[in-house]
PDB file of N, CA and C in Angstrom:
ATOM      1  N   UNK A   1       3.676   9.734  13.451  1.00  0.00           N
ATOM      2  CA  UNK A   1       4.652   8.983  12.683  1.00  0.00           C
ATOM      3  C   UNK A   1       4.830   9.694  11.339  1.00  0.00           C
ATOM      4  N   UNK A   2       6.212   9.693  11.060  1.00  0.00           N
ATOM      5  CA  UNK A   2       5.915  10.735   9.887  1.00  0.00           C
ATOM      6  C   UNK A   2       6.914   9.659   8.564  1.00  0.00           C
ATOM      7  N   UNK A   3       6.458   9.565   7.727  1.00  0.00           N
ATOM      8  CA  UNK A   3       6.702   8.948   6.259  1.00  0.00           C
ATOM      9  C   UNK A   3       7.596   9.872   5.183  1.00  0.00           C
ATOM     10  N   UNK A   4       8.786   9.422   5.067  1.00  0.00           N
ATOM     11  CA  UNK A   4      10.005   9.884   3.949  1.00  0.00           C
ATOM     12  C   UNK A   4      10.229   8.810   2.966  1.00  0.00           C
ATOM     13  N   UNK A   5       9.970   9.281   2.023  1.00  0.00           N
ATOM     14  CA  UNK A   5      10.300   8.370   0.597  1.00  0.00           C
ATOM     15  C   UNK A   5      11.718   8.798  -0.027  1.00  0.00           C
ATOM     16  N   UNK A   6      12.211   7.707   0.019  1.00  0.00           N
ATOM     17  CA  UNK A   6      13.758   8.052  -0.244  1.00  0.00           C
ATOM     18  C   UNK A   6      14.021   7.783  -2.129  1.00  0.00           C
ATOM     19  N   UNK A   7      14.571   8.872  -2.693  1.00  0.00           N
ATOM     20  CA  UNK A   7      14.540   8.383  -4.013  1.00  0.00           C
ATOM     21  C   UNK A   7      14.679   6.997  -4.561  1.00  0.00           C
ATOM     22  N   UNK A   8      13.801   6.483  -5.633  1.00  0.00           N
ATOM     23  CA  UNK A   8      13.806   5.190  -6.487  1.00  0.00           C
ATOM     24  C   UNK A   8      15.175   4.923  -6.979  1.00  0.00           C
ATOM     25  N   UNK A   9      15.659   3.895  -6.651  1.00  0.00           N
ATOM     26  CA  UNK A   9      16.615   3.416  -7.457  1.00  0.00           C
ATOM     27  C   UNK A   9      16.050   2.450  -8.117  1.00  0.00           C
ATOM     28  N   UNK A  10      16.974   2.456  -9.332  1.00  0.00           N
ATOM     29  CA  UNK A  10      16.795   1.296 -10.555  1.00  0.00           C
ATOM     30  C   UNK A  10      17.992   0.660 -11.258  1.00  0.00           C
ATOM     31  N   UNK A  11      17.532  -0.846 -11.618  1.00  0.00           N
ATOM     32  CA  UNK A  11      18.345  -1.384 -12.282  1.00  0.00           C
ATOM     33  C   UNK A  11      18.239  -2.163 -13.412  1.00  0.00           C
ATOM     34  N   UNK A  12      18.759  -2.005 -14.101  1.00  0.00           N
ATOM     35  CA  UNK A  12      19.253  -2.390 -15.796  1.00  0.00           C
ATOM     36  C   UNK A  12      18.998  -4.432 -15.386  1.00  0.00           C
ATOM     37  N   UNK A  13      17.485  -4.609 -15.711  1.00  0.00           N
ATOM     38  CA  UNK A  13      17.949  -6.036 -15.003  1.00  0.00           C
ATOM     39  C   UNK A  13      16.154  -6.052 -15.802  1.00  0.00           C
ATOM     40  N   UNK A  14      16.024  -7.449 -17.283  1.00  0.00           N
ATOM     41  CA  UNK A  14      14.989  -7.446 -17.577  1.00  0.00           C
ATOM     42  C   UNK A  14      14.044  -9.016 -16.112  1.00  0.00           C
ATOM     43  N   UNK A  15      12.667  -8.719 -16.645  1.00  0.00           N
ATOM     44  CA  UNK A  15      11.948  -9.337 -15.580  1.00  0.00           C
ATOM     45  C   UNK A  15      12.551 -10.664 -15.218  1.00  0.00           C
ATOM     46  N   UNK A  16      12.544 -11.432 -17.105  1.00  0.00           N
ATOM     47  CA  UNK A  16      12.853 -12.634 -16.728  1.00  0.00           C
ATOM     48  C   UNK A  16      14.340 -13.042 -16.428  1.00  0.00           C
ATOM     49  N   UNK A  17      14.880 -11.909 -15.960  1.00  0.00           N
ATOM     50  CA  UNK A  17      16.323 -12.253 -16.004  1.00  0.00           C
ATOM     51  C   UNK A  17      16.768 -11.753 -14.470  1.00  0.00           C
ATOM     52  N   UNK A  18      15.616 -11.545 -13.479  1.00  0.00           N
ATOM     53  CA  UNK A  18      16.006 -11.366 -12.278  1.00  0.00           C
ATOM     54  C   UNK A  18      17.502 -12.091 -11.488  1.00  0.00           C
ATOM     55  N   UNK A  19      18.452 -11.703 -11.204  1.00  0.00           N
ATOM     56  CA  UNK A  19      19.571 -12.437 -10.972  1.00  0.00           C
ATOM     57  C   UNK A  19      20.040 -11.500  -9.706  1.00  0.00           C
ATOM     58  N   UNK A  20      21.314 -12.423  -9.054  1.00  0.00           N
ATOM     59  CA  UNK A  20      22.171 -12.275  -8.211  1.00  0.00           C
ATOM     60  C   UNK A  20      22.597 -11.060  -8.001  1.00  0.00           C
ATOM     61  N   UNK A  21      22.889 -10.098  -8.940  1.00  0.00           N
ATOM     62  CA  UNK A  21      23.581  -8.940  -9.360  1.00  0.00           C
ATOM     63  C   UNK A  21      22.373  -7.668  -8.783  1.00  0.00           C
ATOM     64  N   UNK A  22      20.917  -8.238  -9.426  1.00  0.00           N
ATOM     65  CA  UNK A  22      19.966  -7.402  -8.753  1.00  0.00           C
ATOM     66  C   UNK A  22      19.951  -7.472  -7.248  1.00  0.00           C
ATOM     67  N   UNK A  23      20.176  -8.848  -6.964  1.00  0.00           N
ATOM     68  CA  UNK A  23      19.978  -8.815  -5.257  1.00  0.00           C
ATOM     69  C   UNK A  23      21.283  -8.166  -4.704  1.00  0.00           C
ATOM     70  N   UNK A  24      21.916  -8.417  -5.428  1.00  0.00           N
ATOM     71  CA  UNK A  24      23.336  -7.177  -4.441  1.00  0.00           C
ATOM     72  C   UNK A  24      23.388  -5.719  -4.822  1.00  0.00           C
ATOM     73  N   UNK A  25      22.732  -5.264  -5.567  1.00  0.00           N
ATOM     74  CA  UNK A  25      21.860  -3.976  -5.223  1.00  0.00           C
ATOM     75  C   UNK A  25      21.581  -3.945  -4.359  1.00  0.00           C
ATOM     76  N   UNK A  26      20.465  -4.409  -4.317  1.00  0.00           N
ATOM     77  CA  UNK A  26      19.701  -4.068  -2.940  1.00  0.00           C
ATOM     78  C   UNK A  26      20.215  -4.717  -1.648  1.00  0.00           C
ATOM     79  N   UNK A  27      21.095  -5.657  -1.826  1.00  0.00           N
ATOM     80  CA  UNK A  27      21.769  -5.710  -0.528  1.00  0.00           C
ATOM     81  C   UNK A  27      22.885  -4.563  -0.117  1.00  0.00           C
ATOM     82  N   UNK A  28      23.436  -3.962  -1.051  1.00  0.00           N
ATOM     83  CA  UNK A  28      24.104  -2.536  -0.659  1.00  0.00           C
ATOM     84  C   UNK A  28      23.150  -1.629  -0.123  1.00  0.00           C
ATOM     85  N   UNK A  29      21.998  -1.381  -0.986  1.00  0.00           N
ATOM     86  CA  UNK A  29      21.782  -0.316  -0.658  1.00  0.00           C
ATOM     87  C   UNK A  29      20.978  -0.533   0.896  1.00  0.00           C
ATOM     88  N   UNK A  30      20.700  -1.519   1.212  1.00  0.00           N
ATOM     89  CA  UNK A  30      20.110  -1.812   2.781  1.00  0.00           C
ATOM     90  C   UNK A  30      21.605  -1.879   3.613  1.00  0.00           C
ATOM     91  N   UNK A  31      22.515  -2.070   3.116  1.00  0.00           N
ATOM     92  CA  UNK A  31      23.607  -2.018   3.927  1.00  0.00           C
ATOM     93  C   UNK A  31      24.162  -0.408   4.192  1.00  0.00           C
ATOM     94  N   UNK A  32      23.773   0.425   2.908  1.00  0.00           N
ATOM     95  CA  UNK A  32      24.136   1.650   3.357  1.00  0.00           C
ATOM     96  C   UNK A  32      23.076   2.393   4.095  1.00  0.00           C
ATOM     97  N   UNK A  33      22.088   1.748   4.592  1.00  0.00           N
ATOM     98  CA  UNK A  33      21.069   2.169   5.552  1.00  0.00           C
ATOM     99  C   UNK A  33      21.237   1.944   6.840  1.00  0.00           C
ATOM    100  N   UNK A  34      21.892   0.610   7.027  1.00  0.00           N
ATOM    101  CA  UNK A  34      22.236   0.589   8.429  1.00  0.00           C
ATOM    102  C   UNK A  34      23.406   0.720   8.714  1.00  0.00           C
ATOM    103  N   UNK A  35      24.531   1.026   7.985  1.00  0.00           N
ATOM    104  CA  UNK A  35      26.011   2.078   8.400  1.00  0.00           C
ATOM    105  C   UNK A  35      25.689   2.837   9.679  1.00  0.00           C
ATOM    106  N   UNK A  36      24.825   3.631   9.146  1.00  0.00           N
ATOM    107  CA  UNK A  36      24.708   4.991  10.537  1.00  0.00           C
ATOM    108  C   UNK A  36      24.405   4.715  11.724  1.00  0.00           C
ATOM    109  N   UNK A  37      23.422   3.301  11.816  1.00  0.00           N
ATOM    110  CA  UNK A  37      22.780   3.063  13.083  1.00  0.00           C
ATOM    111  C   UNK A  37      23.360   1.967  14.008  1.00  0.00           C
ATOM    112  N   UNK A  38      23.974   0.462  13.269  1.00  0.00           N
ATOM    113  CA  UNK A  38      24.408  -0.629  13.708  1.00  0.00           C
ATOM    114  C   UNK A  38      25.724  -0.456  13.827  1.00  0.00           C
ATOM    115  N   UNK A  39      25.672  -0.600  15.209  1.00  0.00           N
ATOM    116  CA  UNK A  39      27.235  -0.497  15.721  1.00  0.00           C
ATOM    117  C   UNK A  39      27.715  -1.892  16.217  1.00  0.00           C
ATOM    118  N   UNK A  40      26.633  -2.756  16.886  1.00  0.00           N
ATOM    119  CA  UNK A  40      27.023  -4.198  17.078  1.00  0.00           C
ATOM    120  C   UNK A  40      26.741  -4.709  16.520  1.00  0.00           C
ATOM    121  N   UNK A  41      27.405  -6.458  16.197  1.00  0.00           N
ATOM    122  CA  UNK A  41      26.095  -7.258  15.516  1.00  0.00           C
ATOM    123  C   UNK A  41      26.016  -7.065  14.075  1.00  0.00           C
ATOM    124  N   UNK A  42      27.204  -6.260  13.563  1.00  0.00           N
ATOM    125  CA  UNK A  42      26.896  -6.178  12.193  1.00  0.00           C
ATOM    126  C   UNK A  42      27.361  -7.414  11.206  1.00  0.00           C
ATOM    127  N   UNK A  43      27.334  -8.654  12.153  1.00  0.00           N
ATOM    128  CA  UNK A  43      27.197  -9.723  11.311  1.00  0.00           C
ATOM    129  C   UNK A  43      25.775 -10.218  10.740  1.00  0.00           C
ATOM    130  N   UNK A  44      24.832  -9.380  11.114  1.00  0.00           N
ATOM    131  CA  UNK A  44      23.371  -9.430  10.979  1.00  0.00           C
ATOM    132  C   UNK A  44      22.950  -9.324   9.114  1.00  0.00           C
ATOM    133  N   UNK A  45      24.172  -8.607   9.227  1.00  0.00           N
ATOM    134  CA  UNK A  45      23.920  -7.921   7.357  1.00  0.00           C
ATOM    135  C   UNK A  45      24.154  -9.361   6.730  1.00  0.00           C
ATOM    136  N   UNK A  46      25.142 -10.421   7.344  1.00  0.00           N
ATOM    137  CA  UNK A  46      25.118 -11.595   6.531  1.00  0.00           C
ATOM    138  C   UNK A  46      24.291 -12.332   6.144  1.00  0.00           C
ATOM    139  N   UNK A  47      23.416 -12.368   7.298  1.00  0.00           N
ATOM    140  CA  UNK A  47      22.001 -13.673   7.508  1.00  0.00           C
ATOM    141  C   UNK A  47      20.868 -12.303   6.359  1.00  0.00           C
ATOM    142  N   UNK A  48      21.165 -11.098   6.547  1.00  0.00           N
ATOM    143  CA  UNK A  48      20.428  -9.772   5.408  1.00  0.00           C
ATOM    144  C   UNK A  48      20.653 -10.356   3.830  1.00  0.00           C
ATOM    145  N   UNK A  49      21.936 -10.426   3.668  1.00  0.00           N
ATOM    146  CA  UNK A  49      21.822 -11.231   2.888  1.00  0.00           C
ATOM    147  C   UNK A  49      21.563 -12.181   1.884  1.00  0.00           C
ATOM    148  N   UNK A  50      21.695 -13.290   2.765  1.00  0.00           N
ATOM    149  CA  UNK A  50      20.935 -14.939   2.865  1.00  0.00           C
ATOM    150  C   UNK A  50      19.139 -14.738   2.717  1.00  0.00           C
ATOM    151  N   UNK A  51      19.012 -13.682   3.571  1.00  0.00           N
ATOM    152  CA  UNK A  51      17.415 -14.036   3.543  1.00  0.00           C
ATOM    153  C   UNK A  51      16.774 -13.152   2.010  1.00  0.00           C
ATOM    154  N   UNK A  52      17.624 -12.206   1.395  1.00  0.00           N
ATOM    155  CA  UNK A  52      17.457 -11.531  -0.084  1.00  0.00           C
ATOM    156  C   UNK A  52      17.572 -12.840  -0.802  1.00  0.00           C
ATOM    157  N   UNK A  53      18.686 -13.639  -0.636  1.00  0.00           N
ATOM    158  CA  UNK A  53      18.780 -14.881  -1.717  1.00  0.00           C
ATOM    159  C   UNK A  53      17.947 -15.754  -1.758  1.00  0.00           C
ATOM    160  N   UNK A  54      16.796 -15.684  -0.589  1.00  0.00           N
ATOM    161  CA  UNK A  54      16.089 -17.057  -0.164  1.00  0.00           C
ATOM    162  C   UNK A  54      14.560 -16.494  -0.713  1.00  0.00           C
ATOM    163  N   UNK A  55      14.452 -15.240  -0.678  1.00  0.00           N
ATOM    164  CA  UNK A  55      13.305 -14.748  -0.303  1.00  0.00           C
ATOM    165  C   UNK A  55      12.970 -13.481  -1.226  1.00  0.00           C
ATOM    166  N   UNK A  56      13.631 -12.949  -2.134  1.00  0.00           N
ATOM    167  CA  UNK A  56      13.583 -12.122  -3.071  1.00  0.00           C
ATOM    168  C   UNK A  56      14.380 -12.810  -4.761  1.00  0.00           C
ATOM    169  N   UNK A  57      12.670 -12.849  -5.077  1.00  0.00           N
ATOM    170  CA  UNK A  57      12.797 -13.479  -6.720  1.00  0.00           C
ATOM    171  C   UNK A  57      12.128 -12.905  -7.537  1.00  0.00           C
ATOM    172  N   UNK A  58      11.803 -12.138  -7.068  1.00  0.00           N
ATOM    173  CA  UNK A  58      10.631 -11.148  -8.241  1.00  0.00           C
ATOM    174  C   UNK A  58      10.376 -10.201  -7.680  1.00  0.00           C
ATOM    175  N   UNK A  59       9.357  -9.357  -7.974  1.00  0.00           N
ATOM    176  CA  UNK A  59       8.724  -7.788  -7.463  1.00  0.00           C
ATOM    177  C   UNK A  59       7.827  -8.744  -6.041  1.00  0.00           C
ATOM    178  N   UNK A  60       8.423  -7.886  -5.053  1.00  0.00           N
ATOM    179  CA  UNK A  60       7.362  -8.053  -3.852  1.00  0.00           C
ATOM    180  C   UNK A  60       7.818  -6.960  -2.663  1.00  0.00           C
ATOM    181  N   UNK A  61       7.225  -7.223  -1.533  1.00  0.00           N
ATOM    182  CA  UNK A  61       7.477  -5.834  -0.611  1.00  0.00           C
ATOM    183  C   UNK A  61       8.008  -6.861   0.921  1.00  0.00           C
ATOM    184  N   UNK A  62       8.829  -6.110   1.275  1.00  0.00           N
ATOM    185  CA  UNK A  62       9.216  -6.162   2.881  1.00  0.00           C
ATOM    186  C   UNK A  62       9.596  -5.363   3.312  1.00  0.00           C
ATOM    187  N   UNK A  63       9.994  -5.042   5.024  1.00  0.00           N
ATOM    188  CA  UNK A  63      10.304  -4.308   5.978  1.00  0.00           C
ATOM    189  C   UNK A  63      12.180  -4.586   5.966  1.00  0.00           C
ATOM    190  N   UNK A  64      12.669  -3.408   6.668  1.00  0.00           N
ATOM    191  CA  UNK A  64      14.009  -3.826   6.932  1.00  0.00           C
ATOM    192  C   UNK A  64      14.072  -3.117   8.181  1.00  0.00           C
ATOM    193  N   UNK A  65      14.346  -3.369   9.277  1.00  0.00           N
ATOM    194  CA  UNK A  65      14.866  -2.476  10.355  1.00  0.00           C
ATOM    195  C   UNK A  65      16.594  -2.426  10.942  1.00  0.00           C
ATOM    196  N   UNK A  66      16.602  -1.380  11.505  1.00  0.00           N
ATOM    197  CA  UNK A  66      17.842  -1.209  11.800  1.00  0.00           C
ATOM    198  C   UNK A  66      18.067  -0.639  13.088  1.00  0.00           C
ATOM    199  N   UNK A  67      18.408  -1.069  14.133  1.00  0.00           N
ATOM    200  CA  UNK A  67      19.078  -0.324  15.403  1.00  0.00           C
ATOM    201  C   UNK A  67      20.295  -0.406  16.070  1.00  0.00           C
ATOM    202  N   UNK A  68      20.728   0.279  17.378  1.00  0.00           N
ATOM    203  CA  UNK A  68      22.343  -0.285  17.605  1.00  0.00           C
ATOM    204  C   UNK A  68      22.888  -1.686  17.357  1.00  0.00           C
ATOM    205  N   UNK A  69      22.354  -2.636  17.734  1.00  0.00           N
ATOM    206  CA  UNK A  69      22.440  -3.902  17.513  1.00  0.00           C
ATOM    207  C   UNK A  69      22.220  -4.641  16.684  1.00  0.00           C
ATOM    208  N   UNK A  70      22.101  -4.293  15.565  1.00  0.00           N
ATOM    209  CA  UNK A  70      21.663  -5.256  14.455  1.00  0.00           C
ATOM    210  C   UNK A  70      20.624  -4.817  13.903  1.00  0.00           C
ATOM    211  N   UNK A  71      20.166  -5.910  12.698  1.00  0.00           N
ATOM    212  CA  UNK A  71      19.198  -5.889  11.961  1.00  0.00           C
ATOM    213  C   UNK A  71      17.965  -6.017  11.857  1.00  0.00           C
ATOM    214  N   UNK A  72      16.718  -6.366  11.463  1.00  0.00           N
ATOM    215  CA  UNK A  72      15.757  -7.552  11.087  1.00  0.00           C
ATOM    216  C   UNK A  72      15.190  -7.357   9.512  1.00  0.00           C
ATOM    217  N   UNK A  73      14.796  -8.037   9.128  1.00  0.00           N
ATOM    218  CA  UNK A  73      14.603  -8.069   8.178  1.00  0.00           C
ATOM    219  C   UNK A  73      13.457  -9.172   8.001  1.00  0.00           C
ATOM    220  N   UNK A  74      12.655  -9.307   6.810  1.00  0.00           N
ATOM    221  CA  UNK A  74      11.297 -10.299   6.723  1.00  0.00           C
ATOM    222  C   UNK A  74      10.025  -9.103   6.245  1.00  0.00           C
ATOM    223  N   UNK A  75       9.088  -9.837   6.127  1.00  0.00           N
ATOM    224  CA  UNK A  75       7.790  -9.512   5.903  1.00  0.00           C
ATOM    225  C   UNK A  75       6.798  -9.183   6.911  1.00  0.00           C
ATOM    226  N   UNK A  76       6.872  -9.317   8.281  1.00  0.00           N
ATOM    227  CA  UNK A  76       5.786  -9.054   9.148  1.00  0.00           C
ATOM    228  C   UNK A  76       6.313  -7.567   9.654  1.00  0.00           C
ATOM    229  N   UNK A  77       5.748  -6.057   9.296  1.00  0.00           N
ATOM    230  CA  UNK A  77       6.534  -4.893   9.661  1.00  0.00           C
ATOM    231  C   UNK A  77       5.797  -4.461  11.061  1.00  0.00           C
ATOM    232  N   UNK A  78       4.858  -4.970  11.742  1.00  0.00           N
ATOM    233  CA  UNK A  78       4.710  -4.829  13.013  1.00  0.00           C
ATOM    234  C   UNK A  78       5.659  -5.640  13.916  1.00  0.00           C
ATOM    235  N   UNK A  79       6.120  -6.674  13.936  1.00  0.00           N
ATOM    236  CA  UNK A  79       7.070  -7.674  14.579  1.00  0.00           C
ATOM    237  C   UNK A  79       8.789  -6.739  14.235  1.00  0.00           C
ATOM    238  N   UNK A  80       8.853  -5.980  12.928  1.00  0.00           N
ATOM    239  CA  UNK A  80       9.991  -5.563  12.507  1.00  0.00           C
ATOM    240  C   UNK A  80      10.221  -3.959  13.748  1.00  0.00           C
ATOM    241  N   UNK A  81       9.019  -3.444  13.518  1.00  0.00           N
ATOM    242  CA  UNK A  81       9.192  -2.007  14.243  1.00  0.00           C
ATOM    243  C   UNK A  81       9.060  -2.442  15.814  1.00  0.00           C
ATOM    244  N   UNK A  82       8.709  -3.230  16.036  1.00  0.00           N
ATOM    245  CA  UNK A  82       8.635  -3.329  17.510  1.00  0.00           C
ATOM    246  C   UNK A  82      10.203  -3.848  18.301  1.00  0.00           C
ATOM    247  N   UNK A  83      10.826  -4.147  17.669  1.00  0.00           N
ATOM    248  CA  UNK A  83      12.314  -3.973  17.963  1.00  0.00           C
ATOM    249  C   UNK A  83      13.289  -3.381  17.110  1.00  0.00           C
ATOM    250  N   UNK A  84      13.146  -2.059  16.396  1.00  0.00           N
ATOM    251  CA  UNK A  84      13.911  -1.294  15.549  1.00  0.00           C
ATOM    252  C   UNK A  84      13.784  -0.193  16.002  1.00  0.00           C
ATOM    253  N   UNK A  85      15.050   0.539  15.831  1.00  0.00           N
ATOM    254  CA  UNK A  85      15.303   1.927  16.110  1.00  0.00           C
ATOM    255  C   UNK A  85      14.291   2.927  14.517  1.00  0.00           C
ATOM    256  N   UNK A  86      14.573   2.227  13.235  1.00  0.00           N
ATOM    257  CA  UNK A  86      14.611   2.778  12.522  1.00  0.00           C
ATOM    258  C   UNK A  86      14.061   1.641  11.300  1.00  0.00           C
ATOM    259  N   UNK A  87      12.534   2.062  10.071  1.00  0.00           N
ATOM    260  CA  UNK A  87      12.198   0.932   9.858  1.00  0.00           C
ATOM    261  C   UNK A  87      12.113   1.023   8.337  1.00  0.00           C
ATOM    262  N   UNK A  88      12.280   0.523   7.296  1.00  0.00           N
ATOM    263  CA  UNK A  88      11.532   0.764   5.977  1.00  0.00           C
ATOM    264  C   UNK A  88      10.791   0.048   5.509  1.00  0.00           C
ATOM    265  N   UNK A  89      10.048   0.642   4.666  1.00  0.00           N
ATOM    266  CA  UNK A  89       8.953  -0.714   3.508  1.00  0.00           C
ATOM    267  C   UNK A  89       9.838  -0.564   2.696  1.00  0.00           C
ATOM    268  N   UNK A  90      10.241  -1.950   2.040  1.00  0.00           N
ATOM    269  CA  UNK A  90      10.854  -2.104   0.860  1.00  0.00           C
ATOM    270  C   UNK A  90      10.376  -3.055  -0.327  1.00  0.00           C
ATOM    271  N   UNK A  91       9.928  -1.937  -1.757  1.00  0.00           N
ATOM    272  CA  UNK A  91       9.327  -2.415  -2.638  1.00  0.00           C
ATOM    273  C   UNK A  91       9.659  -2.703  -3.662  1.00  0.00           C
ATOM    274  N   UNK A  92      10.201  -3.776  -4.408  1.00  0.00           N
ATOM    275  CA  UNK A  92      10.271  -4.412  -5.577  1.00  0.00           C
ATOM    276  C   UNK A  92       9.505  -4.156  -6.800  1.00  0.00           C
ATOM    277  N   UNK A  93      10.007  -3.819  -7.504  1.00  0.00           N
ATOM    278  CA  UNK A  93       8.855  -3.290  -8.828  1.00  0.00           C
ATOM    279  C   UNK A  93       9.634  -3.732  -9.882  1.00  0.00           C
ATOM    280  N   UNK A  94       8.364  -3.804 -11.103  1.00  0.00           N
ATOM    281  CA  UNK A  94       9.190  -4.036 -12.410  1.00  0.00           C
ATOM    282  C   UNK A  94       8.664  -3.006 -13.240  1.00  0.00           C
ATOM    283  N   UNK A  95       8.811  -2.230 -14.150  1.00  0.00           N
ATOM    284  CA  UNK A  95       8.103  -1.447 -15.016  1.00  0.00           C
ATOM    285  C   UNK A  95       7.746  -1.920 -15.923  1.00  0.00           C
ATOM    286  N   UNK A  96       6.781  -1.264 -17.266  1.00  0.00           N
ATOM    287  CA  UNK A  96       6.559  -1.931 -18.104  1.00  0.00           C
ATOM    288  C   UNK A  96       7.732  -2.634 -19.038  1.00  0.00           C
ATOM    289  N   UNK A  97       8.670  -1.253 -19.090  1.00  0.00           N
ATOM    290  CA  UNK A  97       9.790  -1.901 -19.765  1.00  0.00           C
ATOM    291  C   UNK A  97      10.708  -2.745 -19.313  1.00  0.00           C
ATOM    292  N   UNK A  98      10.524  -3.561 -18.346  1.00  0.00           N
ATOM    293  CA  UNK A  98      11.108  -4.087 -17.593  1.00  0.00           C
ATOM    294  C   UNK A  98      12.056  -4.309 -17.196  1.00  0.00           C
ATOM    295  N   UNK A  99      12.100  -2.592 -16.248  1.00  0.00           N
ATOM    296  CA  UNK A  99      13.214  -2.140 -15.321  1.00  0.00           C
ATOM    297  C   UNK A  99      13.268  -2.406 -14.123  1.00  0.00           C
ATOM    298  N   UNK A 100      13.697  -3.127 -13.216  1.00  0.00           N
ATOM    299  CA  UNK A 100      13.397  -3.263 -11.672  1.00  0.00           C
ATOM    300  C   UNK A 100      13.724  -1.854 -11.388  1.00  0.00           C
ATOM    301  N   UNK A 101      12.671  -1.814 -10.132  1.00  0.00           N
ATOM    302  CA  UNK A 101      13.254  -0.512  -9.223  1.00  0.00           C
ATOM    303  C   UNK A 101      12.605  -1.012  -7.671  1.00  0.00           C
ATOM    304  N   UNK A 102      13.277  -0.082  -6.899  1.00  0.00           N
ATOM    305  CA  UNK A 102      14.166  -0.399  -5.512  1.00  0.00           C
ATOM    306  C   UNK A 102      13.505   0.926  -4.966  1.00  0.00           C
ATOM    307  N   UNK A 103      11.803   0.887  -4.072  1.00  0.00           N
ATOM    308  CA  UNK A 103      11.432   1.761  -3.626  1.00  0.00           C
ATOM    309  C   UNK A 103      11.751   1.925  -2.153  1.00  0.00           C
ATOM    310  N   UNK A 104      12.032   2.608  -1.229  1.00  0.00           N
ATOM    311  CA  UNK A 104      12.811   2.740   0.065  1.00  0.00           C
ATOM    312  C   UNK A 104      11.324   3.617   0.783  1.00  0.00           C
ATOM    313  N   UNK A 105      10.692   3.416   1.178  1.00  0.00           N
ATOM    314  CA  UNK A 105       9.948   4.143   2.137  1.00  0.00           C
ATOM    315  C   UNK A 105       9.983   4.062   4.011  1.00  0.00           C
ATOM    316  N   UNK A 106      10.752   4.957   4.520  1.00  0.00           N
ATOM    317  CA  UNK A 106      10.966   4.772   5.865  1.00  0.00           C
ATOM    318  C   UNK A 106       9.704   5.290   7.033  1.00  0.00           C
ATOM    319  N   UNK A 107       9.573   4.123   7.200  1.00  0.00           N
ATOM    320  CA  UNK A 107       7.734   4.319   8.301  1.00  0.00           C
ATOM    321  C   UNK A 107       8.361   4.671  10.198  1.00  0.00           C
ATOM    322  N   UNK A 108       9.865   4.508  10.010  1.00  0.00           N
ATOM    323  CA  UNK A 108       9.767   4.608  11.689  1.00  0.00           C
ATOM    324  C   UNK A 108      10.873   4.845  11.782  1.00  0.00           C
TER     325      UNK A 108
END
């Protein structure tokens, strides 16, 4: 299995001011991850989404997968790779100066 770290993105977004604007960051940039692969089902990116708004409020880590058919997305990345073509860890960070950044590491 071989591990690619895809450059850090960051955003202009202090800790206590985590907002909407940060989560559609990162809902693009998971959307421009599965462009290449999801050909059906790309209503999947909606519920992708929904589950950023429900489930991302601060610095924390999840999986995103992507194959012909759709998405998954969540926290359990053995349940994620076992039906994905293609998988990432995705990590939430804040810096000291409190910059979010948007780490992309692809495990599969």
């Amino acid at each position: 299995m071989s591990t690619t770290i895809t450059p850090t993105r960051s955003f202009l977004c202090y800790e206590n001011m985590f907002s909407n604007a940060v989560r559609a960051h990162i809902f693009g940039e998971l959307a421009d991850l599965a462009a290449p692969t999801v050909k059906f089902y790309r209503s999947d990116l909606y519920h992708d989404a929904g589950w950023l708004n429900n489930h991302v409020n601060g610095p924390t880590t999840f999986f995103y997968g992507v194959r012909e058919t759709g998405t998954h997305i969540g926290h359990d990345g053995e349940l994620i790779a076992a039906h994905s073509t293609h998988v990432w860890q995705v990590d939430i960070t804040v810096t000291d100066r409190g910059k979010w950044e948007l780490h992309l590491k692809l495990i599969k």
